[in-house]
PDB file of N, CA and C in Angstrom:
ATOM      1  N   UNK A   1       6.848   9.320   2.157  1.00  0.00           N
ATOM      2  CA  UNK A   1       8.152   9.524   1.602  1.00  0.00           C
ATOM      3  C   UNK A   1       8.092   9.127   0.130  1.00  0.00           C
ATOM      4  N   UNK A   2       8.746  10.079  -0.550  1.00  0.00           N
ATOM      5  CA  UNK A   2       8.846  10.171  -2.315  1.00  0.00           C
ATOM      6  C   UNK A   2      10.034   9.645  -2.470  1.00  0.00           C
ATOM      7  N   UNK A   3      10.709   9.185  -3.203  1.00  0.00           N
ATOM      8  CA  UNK A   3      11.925   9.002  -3.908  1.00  0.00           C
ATOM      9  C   UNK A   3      12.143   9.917  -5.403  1.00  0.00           C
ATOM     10  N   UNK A   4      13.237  10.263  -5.379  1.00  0.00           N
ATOM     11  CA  UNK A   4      13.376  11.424  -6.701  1.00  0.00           C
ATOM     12  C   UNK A   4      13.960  10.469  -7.503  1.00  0.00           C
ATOM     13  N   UNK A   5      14.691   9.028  -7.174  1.00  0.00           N
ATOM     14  CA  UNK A   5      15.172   8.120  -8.450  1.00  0.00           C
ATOM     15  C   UNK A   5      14.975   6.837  -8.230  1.00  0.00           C
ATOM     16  N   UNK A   6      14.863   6.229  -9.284  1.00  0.00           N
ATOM     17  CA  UNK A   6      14.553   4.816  -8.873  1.00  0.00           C
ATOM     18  C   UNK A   6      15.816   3.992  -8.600  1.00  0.00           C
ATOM     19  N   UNK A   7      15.520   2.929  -7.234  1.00  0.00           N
ATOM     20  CA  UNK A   7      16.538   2.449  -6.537  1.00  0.00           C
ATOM     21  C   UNK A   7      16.998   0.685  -7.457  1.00  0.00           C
ATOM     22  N   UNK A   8      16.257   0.867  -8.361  1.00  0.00           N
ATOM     23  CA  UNK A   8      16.476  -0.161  -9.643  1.00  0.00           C
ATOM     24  C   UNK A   8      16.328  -1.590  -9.484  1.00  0.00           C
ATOM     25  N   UNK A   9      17.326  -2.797  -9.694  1.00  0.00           N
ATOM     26  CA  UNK A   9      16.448  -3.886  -9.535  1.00  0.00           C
ATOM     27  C   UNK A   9      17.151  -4.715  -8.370  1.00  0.00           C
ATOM     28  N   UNK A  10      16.745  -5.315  -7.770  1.00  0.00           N
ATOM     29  CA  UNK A  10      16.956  -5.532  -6.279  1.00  0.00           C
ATOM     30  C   UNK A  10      16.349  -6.449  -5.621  1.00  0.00           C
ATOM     31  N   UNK A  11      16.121  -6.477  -4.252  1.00  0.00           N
ATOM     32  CA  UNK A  11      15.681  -7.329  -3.033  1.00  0.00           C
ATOM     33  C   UNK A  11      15.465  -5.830  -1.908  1.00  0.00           C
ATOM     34  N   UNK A  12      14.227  -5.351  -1.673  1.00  0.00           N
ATOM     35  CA  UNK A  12      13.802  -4.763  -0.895  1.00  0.00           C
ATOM     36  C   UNK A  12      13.355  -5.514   0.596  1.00  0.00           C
ATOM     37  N   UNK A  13      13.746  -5.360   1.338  1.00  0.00           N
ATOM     38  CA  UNK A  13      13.134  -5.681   2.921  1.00  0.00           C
ATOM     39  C   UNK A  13      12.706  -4.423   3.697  1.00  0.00           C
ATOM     40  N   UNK A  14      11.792  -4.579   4.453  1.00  0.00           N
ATOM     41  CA  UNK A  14      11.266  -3.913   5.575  1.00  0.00           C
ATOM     42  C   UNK A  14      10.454  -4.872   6.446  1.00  0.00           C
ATOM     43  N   UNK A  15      10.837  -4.028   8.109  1.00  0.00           N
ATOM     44  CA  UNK A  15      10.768  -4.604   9.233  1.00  0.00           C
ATOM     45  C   UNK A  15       9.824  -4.084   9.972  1.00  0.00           C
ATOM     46  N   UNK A  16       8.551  -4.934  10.442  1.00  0.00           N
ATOM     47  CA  UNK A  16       7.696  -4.030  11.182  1.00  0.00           C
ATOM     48  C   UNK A  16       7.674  -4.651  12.292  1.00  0.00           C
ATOM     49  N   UNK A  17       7.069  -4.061  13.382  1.00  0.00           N
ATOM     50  CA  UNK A  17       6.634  -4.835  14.883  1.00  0.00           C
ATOM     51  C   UNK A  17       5.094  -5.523  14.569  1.00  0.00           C
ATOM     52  N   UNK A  18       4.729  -6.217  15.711  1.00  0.00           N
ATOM     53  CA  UNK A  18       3.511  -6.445  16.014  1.00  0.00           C
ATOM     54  C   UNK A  18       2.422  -5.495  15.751  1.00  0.00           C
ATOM     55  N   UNK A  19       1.601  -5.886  14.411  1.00  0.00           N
ATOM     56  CA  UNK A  19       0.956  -5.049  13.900  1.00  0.00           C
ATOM     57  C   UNK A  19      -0.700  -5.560  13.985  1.00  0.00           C
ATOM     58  N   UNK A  20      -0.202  -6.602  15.079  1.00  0.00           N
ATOM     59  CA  UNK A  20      -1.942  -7.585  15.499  1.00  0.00           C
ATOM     60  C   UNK A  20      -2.691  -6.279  15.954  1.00  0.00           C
ATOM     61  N   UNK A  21      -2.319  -5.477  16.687  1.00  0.00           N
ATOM     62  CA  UNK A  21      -3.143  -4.522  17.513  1.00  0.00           C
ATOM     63  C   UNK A  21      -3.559  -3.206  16.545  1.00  0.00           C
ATOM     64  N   UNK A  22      -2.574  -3.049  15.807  1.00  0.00           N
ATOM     65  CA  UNK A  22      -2.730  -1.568  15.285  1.00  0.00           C
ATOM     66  C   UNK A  22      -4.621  -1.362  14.492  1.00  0.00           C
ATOM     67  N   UNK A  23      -4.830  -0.077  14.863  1.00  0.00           N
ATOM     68  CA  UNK A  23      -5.872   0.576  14.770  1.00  0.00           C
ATOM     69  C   UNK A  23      -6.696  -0.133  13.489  1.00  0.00           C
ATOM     70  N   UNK A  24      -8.163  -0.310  13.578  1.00  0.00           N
ATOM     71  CA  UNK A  24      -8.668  -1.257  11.972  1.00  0.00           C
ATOM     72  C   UNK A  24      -8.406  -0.214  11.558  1.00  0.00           C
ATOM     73  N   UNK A  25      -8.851   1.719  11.674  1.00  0.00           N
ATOM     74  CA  UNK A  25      -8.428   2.476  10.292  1.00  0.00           C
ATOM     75  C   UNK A  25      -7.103   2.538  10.024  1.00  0.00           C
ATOM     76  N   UNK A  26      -5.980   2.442  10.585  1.00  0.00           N
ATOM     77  CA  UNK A  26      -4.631   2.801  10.189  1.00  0.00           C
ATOM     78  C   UNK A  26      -4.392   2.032   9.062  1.00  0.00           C
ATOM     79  N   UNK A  27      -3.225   3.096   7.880  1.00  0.00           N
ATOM     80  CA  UNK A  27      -3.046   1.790   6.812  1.00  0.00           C
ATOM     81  C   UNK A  27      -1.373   2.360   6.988  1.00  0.00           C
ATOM     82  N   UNK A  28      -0.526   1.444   6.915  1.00  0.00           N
ATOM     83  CA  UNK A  28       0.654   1.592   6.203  1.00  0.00           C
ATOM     84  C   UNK A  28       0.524   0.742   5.060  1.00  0.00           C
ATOM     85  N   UNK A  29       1.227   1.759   3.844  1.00  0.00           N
ATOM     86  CA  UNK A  29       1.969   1.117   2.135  1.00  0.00           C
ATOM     87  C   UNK A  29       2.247   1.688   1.755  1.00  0.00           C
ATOM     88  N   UNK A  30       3.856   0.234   1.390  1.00  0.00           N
ATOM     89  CA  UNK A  30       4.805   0.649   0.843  1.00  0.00           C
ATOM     90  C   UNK A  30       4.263   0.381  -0.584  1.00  0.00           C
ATOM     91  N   UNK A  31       4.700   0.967  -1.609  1.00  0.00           N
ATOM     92  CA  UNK A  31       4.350   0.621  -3.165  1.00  0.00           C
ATOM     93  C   UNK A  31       5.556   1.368  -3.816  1.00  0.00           C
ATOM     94  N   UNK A  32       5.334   0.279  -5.062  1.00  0.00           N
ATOM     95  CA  UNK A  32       6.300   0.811  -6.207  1.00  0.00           C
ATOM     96  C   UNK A  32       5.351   1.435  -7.282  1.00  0.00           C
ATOM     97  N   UNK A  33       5.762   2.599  -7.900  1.00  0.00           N
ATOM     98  CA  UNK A  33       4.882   3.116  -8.977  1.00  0.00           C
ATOM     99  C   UNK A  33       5.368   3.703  -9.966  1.00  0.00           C
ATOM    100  N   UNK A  34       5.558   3.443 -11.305  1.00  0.00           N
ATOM    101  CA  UNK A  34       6.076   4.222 -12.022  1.00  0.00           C
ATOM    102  C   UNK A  34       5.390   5.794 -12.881  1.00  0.00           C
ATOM    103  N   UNK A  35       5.908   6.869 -12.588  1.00  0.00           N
ATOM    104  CA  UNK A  35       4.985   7.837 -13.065  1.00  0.00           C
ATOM    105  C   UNK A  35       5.377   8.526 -14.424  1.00  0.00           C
ATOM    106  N   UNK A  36       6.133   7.716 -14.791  1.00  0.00           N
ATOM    107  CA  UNK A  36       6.540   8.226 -16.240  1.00  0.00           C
ATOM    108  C   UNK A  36       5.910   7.079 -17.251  1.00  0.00           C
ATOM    109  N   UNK A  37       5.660   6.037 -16.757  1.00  0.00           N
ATOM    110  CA  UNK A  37       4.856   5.072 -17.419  1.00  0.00           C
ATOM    111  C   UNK A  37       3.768   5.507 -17.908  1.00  0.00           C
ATOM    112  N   UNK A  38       3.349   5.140 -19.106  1.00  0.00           N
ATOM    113  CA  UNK A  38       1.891   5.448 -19.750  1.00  0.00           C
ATOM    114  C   UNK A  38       0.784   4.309 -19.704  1.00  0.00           C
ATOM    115  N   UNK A  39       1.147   3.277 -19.711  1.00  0.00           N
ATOM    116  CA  UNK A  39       0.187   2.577 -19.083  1.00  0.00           C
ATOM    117  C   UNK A  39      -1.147   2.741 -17.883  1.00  0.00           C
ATOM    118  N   UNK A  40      -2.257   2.172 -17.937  1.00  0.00           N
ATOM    119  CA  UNK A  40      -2.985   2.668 -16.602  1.00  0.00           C
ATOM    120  C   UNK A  40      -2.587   2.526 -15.302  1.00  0.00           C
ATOM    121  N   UNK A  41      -2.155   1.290 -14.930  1.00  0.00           N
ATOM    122  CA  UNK A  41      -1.243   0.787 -13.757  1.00  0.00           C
ATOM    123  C   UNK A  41      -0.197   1.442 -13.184  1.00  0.00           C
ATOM    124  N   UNK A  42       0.463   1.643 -14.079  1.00  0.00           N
ATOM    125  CA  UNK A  42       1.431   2.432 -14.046  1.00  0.00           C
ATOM    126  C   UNK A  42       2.689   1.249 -13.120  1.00  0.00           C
ATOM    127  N   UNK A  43       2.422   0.431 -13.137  1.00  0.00           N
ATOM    128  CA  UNK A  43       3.572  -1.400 -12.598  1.00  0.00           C
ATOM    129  C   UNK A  43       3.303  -1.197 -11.505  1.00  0.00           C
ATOM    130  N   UNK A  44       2.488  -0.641 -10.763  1.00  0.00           N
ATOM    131  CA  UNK A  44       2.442  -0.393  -9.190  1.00  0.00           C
ATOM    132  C   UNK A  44       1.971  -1.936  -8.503  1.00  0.00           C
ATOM    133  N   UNK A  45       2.845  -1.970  -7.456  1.00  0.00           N
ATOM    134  CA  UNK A  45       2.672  -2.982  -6.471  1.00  0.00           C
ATOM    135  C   UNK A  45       2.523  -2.701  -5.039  1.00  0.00           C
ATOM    136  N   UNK A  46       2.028  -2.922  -4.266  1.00  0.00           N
ATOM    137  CA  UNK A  46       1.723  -2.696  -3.106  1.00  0.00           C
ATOM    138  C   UNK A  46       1.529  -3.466  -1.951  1.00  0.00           C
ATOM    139  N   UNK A  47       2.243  -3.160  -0.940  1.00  0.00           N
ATOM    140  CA  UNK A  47       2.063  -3.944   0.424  1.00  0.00           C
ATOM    141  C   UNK A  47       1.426  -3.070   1.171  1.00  0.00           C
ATOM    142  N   UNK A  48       0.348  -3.832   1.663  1.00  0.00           N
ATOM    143  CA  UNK A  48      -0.673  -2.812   2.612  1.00  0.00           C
ATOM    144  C   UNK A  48      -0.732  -3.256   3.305  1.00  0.00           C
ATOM    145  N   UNK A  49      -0.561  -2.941   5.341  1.00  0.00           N
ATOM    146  CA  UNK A  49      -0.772  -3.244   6.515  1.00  0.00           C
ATOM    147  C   UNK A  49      -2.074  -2.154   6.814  1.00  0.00           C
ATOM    148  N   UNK A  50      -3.194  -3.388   7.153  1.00  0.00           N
ATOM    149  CA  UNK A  50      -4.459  -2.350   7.361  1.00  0.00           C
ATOM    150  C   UNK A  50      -5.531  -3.306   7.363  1.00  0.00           C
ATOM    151  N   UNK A  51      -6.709  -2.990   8.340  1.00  0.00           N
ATOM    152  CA  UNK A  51      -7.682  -3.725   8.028  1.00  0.00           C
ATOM    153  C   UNK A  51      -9.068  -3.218   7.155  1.00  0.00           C
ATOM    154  N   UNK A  52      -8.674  -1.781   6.818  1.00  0.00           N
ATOM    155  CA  UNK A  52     -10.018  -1.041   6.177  1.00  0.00           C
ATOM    156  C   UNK A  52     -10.685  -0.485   6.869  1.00  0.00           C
ATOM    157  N   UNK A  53     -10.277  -0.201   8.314  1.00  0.00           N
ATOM    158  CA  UNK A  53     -11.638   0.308   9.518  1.00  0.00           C
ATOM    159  C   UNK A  53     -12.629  -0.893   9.418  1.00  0.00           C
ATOM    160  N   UNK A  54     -12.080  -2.219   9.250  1.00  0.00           N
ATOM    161  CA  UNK A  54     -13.575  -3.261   9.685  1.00  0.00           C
ATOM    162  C   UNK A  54     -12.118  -4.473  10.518  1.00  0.00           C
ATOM    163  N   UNK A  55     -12.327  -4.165  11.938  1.00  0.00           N
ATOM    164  CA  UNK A  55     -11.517  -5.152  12.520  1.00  0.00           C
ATOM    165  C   UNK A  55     -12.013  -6.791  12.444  1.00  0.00           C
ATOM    166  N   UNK A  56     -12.450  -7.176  11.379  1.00  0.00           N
ATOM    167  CA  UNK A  56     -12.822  -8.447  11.550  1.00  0.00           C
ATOM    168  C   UNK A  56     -12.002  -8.411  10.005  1.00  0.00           C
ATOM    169  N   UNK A  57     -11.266  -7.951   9.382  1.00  0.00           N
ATOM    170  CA  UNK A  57     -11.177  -8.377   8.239  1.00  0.00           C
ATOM    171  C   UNK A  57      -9.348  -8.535   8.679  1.00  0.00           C
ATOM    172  N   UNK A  58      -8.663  -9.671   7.798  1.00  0.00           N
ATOM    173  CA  UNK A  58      -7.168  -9.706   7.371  1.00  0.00           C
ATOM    174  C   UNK A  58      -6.841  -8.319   7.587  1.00  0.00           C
ATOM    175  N   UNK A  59      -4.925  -8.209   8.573  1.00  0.00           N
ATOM    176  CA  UNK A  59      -4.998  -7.465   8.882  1.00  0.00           C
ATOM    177  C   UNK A  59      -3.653  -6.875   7.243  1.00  0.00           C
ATOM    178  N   UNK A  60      -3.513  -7.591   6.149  1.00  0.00           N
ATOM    179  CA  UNK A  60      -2.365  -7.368   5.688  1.00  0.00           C
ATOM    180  C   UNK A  60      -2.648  -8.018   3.888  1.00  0.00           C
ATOM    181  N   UNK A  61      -2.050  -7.276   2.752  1.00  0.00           N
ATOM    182  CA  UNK A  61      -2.306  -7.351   1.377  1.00  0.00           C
ATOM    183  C   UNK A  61      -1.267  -7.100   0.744  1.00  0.00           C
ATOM    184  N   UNK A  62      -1.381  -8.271  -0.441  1.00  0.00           N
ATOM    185  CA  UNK A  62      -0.225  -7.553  -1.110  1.00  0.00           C
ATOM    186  C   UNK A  62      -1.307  -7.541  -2.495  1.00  0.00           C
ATOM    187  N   UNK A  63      -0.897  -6.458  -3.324  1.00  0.00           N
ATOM    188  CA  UNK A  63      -1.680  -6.319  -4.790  1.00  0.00           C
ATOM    189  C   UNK A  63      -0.840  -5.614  -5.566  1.00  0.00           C
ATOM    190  N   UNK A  64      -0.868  -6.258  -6.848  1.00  0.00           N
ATOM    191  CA  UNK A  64      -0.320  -6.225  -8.557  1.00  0.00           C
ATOM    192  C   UNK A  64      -1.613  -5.352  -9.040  1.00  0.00           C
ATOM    193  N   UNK A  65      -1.464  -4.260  -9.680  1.00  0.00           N
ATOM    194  CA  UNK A  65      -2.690  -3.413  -9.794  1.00  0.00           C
ATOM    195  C   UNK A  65      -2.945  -3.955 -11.262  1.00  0.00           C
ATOM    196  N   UNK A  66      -3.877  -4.268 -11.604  1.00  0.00           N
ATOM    197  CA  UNK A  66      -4.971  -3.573 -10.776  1.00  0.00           C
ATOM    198  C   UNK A  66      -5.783  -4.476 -10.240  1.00  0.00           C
ATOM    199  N   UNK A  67      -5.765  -4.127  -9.088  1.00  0.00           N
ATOM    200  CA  UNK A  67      -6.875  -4.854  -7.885  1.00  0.00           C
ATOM    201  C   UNK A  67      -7.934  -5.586  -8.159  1.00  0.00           C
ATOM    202  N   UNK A  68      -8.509  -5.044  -8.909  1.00  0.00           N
ATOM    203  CA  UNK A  68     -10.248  -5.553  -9.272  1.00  0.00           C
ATOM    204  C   UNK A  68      -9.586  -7.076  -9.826  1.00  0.00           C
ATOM    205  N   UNK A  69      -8.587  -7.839 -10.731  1.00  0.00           N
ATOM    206  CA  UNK A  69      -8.566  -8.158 -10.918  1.00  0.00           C
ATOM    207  C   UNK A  69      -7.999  -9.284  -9.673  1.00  0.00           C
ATOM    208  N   UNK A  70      -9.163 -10.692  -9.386  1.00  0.00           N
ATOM    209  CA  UNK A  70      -9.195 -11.518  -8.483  1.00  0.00           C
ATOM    210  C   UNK A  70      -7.246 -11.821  -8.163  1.00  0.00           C
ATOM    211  N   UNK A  71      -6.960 -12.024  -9.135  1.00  0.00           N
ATOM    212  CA  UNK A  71      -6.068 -13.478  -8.749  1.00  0.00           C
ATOM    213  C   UNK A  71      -4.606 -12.198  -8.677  1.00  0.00           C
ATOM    214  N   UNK A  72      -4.860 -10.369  -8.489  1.00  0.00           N
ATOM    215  CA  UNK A  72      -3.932  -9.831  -8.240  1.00  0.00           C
ATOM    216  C   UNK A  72      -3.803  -9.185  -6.678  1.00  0.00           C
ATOM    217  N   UNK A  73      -4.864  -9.668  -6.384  1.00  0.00           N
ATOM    218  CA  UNK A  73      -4.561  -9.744  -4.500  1.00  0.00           C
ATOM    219  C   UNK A  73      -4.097 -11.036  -4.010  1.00  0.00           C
ATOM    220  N   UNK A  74      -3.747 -10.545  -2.962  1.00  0.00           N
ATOM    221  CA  UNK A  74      -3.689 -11.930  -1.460  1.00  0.00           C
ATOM    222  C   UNK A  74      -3.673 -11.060  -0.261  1.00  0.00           C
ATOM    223  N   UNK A  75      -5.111 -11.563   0.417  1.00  0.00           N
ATOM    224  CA  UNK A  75      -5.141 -11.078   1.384  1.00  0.00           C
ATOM    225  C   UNK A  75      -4.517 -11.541   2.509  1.00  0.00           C
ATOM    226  N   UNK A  76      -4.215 -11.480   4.057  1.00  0.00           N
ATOM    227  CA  UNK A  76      -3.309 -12.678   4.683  1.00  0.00           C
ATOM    228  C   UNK A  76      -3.844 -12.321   6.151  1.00  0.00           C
ATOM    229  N   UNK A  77      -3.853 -12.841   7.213  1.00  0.00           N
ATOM    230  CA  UNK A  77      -3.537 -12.232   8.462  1.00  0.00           C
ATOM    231  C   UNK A  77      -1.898 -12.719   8.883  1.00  0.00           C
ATOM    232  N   UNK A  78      -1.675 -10.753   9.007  1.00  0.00           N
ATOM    233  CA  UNK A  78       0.166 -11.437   9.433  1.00  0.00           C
ATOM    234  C   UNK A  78      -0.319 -12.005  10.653  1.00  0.00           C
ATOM    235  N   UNK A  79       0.933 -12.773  11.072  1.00  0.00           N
ATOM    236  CA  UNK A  79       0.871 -12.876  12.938  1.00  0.00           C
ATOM    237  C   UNK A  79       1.646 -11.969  13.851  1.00  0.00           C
ATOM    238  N   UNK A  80       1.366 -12.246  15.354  1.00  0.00           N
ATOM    239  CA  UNK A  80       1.565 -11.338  15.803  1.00  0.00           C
ATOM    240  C   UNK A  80       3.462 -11.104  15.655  1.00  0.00           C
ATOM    241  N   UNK A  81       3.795 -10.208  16.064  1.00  0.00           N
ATOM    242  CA  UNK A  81       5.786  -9.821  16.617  1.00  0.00           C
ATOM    243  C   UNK A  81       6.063  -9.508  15.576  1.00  0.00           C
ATOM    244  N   UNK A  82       7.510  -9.373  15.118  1.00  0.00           N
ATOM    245  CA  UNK A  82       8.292  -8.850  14.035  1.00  0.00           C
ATOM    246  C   UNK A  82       7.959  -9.675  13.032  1.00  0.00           C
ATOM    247  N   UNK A  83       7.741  -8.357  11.617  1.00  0.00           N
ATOM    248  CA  UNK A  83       7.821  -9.587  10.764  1.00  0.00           C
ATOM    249  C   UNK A  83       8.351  -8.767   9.469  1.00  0.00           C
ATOM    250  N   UNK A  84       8.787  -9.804   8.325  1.00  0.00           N
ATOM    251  CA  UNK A  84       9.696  -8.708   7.405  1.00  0.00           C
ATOM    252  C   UNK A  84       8.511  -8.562   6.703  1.00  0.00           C
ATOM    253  N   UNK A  85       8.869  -7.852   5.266  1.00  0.00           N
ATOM    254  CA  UNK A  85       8.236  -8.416   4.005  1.00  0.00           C
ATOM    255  C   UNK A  85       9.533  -8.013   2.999  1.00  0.00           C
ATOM    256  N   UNK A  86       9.485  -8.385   1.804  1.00  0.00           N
ATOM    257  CA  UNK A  86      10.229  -8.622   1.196  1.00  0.00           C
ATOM    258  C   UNK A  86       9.707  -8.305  -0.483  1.00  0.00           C
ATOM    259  N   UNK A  87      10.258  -7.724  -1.486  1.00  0.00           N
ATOM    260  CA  UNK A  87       9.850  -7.666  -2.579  1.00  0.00           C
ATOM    261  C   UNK A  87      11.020  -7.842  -3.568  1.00  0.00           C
ATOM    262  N   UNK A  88      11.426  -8.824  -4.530  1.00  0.00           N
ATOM    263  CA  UNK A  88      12.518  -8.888  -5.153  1.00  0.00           C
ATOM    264  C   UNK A  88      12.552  -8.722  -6.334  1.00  0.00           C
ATOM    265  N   UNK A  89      12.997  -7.950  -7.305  1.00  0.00           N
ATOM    266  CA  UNK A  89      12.942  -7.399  -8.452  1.00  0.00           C
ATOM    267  C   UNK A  89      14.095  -8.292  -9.584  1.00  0.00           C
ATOM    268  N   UNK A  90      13.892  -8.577 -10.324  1.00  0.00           N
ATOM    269  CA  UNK A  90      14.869  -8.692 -11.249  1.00  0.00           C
ATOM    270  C   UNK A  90      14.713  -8.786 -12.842  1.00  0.00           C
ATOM    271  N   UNK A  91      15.306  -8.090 -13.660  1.00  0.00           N
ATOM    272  CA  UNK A  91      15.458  -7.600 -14.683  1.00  0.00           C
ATOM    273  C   UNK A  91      14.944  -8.975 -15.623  1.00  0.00           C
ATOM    274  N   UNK A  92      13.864  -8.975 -16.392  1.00  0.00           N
ATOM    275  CA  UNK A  92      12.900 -10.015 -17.163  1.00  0.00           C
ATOM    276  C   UNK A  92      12.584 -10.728 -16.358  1.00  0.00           C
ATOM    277  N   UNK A  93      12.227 -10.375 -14.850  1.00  0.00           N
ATOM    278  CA  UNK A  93      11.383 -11.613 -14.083  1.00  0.00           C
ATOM    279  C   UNK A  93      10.617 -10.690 -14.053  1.00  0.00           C
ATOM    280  N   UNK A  94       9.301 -11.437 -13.033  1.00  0.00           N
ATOM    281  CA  UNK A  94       7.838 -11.247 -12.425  1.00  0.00           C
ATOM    282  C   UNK A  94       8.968 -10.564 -11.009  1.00  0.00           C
ATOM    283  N   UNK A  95       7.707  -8.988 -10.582  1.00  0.00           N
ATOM    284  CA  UNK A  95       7.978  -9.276  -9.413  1.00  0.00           C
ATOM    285  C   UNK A  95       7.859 -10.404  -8.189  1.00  0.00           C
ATOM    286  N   UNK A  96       8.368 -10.458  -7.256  1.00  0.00           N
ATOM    287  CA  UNK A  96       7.824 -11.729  -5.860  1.00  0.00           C
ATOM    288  C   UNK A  96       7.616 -10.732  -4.801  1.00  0.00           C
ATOM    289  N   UNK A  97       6.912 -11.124  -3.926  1.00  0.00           N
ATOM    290  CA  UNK A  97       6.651 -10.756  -2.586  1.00  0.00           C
ATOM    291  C   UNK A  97       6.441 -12.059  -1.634  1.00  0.00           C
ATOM    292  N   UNK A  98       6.822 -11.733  -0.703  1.00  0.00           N
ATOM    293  CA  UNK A  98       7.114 -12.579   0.457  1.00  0.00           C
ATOM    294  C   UNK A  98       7.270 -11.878   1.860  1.00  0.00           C
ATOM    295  N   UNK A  99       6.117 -12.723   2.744  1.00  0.00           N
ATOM    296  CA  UNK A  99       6.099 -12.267   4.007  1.00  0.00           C
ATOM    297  C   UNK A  99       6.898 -12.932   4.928  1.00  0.00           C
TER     298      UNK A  99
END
């Protein structure tokens, strides 16, 4: 799913189930991206549910792109049952994320 406008600055939530089991290749992510931005990044942030197709690895990420750079991941294992995540935006802050 695309969005045709941006939903601006905010407190995003989403709700997933028990995602202990789901498939190592499956990925769900949500991300923010700006495509009118000229920058390389383009401000993209990303929550990724996924283990990479290697079930021994964290099943869940959040990353500030760009990636390569160490200290813009966190990898996590969610736990198992419902769980939110959360991304809160506000106008001259840092984004936050929170699981």
């Amino acid at each position: 799913m695309k969005l045709t406008r941006s939903l601006g600055y905010g407190t995003y939530r989403f709700t997933v189930r028990d995602v202990s089991g789901m498939e190592p290749s499956a990925v769900l992510t949500l991300f923010t991206w700006d495509g009118v931005g000229v920058e390389e990044n383009r401000r993209e942030l990303d929550i990724e549910i996924s283990r990479w197709g290697n079930p021994a690895y964290a099943n869940s990420q959040y990353v500030v792109q760009p990636y390569y750079i160490p200290v813009n991941i966190a990898r996590f294992a969610a736990p198992p049952g419902v769980l939110t995540h959360s991304i809160h935006w506000e106008m001259g802050e840092r984004l936050s994320l929170q699981p």
